[in-house]
C-alpha atoms as a PDB file:
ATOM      1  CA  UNK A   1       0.000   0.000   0.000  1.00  0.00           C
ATOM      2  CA  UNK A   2       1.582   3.288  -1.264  1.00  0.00           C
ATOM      3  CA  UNK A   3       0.551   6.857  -0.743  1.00  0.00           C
ATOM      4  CA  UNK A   4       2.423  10.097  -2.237  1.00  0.00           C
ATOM      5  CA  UNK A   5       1.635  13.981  -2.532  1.00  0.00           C
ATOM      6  CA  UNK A   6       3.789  15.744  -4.874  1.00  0.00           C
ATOM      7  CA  UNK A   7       4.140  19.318  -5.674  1.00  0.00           C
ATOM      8  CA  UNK A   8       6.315  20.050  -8.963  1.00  0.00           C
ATOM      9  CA  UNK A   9       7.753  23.199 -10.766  1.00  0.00           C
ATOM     10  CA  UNK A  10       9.591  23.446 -13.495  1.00  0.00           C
ATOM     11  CA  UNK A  11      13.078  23.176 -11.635  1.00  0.00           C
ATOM     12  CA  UNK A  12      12.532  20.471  -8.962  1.00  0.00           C
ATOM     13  CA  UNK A  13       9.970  18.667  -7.182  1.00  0.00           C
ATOM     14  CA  UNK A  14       9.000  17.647  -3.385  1.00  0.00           C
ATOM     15  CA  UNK A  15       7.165  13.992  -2.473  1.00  0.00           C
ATOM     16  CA  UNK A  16       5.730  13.417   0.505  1.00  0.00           C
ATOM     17  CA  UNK A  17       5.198   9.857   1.393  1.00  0.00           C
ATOM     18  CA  UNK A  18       3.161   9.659   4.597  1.00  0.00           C
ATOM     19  CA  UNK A  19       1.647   5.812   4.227  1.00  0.00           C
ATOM     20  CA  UNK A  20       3.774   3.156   2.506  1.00  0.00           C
ATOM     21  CA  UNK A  21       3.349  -0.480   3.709  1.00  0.00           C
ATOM     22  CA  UNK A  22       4.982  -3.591   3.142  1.00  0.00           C
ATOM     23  CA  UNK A  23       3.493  -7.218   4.651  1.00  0.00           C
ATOM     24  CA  UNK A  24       4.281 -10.431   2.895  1.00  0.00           C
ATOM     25  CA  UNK A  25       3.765 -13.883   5.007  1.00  0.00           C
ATOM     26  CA  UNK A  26       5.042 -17.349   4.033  1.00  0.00           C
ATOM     27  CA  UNK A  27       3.938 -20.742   6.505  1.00  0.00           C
ATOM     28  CA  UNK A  28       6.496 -24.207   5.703  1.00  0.00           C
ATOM     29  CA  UNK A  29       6.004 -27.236   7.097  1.00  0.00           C
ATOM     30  CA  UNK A  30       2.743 -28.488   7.397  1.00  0.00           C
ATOM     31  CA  UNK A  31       3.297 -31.057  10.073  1.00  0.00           C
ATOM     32  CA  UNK A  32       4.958 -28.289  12.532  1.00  0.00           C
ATOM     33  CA  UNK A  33       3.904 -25.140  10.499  1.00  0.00           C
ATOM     34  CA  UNK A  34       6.454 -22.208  10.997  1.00  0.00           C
ATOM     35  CA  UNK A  35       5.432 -19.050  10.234  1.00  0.00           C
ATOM     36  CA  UNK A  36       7.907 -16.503   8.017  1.00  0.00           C
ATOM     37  CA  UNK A  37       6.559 -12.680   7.785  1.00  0.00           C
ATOM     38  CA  UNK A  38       8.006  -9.161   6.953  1.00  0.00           C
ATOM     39  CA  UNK A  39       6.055  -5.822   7.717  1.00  0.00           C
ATOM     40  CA  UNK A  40       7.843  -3.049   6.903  1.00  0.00           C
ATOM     41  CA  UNK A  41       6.139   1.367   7.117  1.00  0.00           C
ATOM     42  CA  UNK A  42       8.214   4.011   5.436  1.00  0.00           C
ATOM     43  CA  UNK A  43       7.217   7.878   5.673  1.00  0.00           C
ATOM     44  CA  UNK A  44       9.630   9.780   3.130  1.00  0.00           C
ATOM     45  CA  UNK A  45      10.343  13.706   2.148  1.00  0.00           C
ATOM     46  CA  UNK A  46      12.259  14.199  -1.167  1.00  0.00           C
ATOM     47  CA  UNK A  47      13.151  16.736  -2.878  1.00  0.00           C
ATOM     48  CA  UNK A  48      14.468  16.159  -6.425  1.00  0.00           C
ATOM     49  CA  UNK A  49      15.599  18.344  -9.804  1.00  0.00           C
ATOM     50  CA  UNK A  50      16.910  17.673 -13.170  1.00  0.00           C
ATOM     51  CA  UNK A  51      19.186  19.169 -15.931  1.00  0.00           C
ATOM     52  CA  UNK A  52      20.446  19.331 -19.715  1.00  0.00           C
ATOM     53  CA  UNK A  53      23.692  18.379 -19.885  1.00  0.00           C
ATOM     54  CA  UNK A  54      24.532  19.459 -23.796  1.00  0.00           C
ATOM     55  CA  UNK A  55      22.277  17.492 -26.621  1.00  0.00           C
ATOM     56  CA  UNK A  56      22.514  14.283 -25.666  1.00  0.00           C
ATOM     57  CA  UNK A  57      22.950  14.088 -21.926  1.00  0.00           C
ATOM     58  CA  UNK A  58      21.144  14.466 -18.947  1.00  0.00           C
ATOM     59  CA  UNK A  59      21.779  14.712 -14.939  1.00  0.00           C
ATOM     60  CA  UNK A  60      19.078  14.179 -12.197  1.00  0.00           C
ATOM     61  CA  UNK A  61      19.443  13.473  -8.563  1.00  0.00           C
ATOM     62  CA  UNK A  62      17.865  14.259  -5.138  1.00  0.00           C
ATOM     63  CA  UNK A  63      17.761  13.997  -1.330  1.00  0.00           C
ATOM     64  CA  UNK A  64      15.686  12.047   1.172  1.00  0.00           C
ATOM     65  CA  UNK A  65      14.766  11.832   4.704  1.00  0.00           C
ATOM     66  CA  UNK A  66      13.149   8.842   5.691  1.00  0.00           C
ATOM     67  CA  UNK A  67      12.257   6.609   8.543  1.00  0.00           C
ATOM     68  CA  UNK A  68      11.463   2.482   7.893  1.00  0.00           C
ATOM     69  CA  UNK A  69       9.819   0.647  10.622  1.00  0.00           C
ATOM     70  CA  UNK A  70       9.862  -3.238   9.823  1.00  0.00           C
ATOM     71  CA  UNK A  71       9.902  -6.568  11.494  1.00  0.00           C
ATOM     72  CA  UNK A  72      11.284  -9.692  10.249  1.00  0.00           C
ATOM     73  CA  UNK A  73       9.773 -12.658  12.514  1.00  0.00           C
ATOM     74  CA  UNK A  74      10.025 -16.362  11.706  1.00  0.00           C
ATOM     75  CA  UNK A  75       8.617 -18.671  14.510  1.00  0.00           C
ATOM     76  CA  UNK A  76       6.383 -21.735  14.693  1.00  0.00           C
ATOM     77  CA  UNK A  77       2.888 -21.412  15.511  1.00  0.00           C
ATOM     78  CA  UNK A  78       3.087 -23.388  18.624  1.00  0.00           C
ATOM     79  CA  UNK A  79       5.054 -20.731  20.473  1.00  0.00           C
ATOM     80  CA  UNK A  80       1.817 -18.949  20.268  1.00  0.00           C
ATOM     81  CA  UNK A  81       0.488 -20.909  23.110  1.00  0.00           C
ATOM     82  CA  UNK A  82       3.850 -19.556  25.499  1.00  0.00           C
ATOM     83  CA  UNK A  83       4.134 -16.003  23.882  1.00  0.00           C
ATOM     84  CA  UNK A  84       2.254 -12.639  23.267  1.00  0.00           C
ATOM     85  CA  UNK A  85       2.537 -11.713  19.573  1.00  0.00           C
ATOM     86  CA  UNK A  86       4.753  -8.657  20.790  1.00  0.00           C
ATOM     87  CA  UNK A  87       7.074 -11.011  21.689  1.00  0.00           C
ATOM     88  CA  UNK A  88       7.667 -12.692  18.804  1.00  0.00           C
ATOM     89  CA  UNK A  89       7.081  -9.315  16.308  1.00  0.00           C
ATOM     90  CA  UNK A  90       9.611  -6.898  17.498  1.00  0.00           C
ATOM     91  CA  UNK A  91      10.251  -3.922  15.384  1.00  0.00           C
ATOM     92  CA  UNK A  92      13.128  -1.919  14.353  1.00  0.00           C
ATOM     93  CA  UNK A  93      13.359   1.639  12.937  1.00  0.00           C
ATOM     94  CA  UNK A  94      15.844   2.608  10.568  1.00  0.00           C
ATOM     95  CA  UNK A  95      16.324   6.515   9.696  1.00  0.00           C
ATOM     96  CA  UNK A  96      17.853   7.344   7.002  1.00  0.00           C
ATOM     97  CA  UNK A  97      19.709  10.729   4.621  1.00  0.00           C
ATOM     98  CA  UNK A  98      20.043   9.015   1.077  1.00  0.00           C
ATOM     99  CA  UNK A  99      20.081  10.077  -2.193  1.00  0.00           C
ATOM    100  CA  UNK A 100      19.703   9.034  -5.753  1.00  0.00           C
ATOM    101  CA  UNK A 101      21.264   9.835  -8.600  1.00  0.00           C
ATOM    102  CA  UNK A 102      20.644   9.552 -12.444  1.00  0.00           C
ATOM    103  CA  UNK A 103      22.456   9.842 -15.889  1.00  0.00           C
ATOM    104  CA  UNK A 104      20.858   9.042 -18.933  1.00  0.00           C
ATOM    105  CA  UNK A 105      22.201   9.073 -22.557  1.00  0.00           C
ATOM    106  CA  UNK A 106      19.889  10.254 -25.544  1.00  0.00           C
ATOM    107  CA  UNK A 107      21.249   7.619 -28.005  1.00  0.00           C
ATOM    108  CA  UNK A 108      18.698   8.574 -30.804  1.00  0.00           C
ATOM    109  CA  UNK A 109      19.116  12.088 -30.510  1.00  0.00           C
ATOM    110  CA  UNK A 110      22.966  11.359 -31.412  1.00  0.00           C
ATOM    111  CA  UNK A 111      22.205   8.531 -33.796  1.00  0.00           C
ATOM    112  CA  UNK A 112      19.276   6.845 -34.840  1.00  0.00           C
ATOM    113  CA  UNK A 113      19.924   3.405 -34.573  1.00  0.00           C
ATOM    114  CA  UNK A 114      21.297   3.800 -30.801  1.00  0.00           C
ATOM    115  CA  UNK A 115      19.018   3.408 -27.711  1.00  0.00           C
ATOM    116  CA  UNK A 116      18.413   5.682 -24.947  1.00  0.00           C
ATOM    117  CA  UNK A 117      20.318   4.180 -22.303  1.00  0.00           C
ATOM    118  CA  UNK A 118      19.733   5.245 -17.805  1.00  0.00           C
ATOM    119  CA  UNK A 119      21.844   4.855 -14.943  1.00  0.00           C
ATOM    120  CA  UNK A 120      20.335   5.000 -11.970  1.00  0.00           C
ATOM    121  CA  UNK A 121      21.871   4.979  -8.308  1.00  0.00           C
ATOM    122  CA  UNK A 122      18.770   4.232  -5.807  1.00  0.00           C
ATOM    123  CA  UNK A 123      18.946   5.017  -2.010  1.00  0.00           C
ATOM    124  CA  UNK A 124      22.444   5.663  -1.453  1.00  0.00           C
ATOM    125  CA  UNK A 125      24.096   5.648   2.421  1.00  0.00           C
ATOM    126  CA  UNK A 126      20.478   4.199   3.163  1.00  0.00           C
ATOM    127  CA  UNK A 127      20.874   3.001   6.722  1.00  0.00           C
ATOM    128  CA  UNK A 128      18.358  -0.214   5.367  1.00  0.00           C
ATOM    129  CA  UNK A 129      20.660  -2.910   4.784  1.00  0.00           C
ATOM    130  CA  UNK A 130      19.925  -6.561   3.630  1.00  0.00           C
ATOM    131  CA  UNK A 131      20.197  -9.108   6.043  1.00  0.00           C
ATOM    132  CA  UNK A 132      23.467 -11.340   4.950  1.00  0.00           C
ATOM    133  CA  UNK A 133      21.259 -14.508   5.637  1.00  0.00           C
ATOM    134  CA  UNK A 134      18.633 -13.751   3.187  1.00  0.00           C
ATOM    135  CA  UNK A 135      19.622 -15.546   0.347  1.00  0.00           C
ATOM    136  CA  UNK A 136      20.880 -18.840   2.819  1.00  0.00           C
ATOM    137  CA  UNK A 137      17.153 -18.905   4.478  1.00  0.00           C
ATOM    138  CA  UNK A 138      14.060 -19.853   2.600  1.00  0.00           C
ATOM    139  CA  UNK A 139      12.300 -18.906   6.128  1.00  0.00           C
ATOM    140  CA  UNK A 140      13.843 -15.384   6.145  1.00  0.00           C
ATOM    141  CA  UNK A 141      11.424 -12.830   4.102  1.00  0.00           C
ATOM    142  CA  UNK A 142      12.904  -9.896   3.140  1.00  0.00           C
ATOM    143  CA  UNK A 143      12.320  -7.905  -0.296  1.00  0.00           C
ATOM    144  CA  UNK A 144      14.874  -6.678  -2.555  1.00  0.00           C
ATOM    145  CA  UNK A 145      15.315  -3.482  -4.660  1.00  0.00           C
ATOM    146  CA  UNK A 146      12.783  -1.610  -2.370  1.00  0.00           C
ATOM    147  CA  UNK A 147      14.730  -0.044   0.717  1.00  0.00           C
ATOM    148  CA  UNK A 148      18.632  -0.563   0.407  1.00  0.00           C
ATOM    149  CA  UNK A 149      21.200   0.538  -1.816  1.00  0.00           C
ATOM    150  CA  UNK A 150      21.033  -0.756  -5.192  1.00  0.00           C
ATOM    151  CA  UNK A 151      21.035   0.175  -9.359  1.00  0.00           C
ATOM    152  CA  UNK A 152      18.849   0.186 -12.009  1.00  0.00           C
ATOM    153  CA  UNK A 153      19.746   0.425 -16.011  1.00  0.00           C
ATOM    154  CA  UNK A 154      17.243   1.042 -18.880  1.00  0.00           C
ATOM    155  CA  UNK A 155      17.516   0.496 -22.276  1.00  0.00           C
ATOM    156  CA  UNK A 156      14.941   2.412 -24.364  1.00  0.00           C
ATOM    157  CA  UNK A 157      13.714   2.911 -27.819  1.00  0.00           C
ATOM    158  CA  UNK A 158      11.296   5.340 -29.601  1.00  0.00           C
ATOM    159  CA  UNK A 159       9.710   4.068 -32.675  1.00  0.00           C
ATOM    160  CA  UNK A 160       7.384   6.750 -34.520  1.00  0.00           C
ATOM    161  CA  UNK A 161       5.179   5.993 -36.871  1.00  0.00           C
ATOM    162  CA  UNK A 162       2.002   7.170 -38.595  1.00  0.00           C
ATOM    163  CA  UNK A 163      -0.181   5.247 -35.685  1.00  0.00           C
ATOM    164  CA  UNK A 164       1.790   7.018 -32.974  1.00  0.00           C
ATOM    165  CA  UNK A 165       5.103   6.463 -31.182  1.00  0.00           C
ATOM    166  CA  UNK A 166       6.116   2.913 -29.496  1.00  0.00           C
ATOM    167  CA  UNK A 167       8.509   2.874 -27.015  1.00  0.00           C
ATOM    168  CA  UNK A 168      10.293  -0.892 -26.533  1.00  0.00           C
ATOM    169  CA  UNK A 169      12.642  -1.072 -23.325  1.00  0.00           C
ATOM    170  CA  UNK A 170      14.267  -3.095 -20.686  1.00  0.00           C
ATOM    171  CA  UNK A 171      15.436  -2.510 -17.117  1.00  0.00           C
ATOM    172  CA  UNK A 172      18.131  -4.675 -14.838  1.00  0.00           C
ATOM    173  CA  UNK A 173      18.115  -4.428 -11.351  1.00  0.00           C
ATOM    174  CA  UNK A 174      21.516  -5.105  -9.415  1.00  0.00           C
ATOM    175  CA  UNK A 175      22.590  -5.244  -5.741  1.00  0.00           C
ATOM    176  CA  UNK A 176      24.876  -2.562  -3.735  1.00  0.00           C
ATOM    177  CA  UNK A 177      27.690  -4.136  -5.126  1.00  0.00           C
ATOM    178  CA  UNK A 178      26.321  -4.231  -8.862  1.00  0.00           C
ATOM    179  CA  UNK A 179      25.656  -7.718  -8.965  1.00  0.00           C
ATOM    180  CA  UNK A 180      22.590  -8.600 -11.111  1.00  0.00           C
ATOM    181  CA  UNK A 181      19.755  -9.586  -8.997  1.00  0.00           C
ATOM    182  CA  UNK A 182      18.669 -12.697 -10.019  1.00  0.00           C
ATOM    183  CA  UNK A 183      15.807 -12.802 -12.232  1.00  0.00           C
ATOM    184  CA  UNK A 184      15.069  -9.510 -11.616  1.00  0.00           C
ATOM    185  CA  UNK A 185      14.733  -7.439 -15.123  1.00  0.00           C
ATOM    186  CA  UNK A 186      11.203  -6.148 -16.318  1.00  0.00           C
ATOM    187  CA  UNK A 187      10.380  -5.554 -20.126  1.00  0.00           C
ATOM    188  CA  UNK A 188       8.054  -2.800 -20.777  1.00  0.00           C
ATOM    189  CA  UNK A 189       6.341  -1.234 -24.094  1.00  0.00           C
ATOM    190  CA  UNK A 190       4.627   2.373 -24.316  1.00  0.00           C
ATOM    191  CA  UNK A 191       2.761   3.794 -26.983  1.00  0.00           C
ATOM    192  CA  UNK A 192       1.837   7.237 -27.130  1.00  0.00           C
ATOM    193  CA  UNK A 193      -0.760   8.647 -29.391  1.00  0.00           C
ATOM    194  CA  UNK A 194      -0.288  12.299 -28.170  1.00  0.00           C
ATOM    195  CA  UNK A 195      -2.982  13.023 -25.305  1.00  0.00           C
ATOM    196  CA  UNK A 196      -3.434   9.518 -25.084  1.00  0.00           C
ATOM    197  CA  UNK A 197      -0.653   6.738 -23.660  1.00  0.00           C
ATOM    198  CA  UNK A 198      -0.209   3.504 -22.041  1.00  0.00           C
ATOM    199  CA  UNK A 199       2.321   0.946 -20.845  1.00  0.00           C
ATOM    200  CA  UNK A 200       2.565  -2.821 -20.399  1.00  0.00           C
ATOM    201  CA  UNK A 201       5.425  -4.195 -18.577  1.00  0.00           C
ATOM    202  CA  UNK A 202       6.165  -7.390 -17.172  1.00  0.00           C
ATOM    203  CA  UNK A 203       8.652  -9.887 -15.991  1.00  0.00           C
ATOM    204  CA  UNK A 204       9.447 -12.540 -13.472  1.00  0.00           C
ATOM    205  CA  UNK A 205       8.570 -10.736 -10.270  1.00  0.00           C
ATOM    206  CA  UNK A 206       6.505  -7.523 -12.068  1.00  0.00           C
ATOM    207  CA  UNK A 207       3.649  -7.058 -14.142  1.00  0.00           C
ATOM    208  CA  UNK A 208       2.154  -3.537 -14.471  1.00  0.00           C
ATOM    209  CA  UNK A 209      -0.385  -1.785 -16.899  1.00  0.00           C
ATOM    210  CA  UNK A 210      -1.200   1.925 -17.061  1.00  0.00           C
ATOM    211  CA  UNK A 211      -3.168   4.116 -19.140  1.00  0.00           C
ATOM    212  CA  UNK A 212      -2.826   8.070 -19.516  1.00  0.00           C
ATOM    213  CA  UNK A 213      -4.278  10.986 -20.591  1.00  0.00           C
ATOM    214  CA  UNK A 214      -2.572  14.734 -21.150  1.00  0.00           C
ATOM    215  CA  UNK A 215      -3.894  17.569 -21.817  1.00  0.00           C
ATOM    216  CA  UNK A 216      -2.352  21.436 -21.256  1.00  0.00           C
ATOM    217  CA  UNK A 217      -4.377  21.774 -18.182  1.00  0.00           C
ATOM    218  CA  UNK A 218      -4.031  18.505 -16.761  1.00  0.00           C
ATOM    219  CA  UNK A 219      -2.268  15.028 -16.842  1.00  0.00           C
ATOM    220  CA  UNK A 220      -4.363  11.379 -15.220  1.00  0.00           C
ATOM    221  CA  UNK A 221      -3.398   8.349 -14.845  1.00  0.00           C
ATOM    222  CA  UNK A 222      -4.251   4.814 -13.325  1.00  0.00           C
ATOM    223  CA  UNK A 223      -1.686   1.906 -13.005  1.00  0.00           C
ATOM    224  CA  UNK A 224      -2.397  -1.484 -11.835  1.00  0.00           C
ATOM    225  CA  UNK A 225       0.776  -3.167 -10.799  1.00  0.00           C
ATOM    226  CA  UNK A 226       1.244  -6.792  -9.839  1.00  0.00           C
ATOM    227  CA  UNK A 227       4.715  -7.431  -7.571  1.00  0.00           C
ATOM    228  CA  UNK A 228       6.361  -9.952  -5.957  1.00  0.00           C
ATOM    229  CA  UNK A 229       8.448  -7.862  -3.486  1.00  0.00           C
ATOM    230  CA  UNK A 230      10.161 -11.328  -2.046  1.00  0.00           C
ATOM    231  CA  UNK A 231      11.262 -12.846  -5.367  1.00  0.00           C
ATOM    232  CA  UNK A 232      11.116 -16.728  -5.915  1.00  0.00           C
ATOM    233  CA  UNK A 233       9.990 -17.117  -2.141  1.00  0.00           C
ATOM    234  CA  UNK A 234       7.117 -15.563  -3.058  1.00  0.00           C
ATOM    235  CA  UNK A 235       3.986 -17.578  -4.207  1.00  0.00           C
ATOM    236  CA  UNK A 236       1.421 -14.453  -5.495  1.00  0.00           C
ATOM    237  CA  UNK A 237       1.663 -11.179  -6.306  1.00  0.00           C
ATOM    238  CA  UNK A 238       0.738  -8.503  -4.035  1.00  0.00           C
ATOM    239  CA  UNK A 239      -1.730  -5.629  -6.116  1.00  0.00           C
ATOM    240  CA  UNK A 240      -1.552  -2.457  -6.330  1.00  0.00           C
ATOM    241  CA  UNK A 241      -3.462   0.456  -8.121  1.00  0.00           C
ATOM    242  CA  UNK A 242      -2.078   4.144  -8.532  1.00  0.00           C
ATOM    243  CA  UNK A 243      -3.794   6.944  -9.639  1.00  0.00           C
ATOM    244  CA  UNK A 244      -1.965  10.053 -10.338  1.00  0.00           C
ATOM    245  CA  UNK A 245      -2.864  13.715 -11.099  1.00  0.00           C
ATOM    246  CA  UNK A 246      -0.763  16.557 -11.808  1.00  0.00           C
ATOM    247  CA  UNK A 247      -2.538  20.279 -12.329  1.00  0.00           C
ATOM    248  CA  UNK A 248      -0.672  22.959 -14.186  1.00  0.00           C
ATOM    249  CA  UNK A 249      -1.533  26.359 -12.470  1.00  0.00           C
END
């Protein structure tokens, strides 16, 4: 569950995320069931801006303050009978001054037949770190790409035509130490038709689908996003729908 108020100007932009949840919960072992969960809350401020950097480059980055609240219990249900569930759920907060950071290379723009290509540094000197055991566990829940360190690339392409523009692309995910996360890439296509877009994506733990509408006055939009925030562990897919607004004054 995700909640955001933006306000944006021409030269940067503040976010204010006062609700974000995260609660995924996995039971093994039918004949003495253990339990696996992970709840996580995050309440962000950012403040971001972007720039030109000549024809074919451009710069973006910004600052965050946040604070993650999140629990990572794993316990059979039997010591239910001998403990409260505060024992057994204890929370930890983790506050945090990050930033990200992006570069991205117009590839058309400086010739055709090369793709737009984006680097982009997520939640650096976030105080969130993976727990070492994660991978080693199946019992230990934890998602990935969400609250630590880590990268993201994108490779894009427009393709304009008399029907409107189609916009192919692909984006890897990798770990603080740039080591692909496994599995974890989602293939996307847009298609604008001026006032009118929408995007497919979809891959092994994503699958998303929004439509748009622009206008000079306004820009809508409603996304429906399917995510497995745990990877492989993970049986379904949490949903999610956004709707977004922006209002030009």
């Amino acid at each position: 569950m995700d909640s955001r108020l933006e306000f944006n100007t021409n030269y940067f932009s503040v976010a204010y995320t006062p609700y974000y949840v995260v609660a995924d919960t996995n039971v093994t072992n039918p004949a003495f069931p253990e339990v696996s969960m992970y709840l996580a809350t995050k309440n962000e401020l950012r403040v971001s801006s972007g720039w030109k950097l000549g024809r074919f480059w451009s710069f973006g980055g910004g600052v965050a303050y946040d604070k993650i609240r999140y629990a990572q219990p794993n316990f059979s249900i039997f010591d239910l009978a001998t403990a409260k569930p505060n024992q057994l759920i204890k929370f930890q907060n983790k506050y945090s001054l990050k930033a990200d950071l992006g570069l991205s290379f117009w590839g058309q723009d400086y010739r055709g037949a090369i793709p737009n290509i984006t680097f982009q540094a997520k939640n650096l000197m976030s105080a969130y770190k993976l727990n070492s055991h994660s991978e080693a566990s199946v019992n230990l829940l934890e998602p990935f790409a969400l609250f630590e360190t880590h990268y993201m690339t994108t490779l894009s392409y427009n393709i304009t035509s008399k029907f409107g523009t189609f916009k192919p692309g692909i984006h890897g995910y990798y770990d603080e130490n740039l080591s692909f996360y496994n599995n974890y890439y989602v293939l996307g296509l847009g298609y604008d038709l001026g006032k009118f877009g929408t995007t497919v994506e979809g891959g092994p733990y994503k699958r998303s689908m929004g439509l748009f509408f622009n206008s000079s006055r306004v820009d809508m939009g409603v996304i429906y996003v399917q995510d497995k925030e745990l990877g492989a562990i993970q049986d379904s897919y949490s949903q999610s729908v956004y709707i977004t607004s922006v209002f030009r004054l």
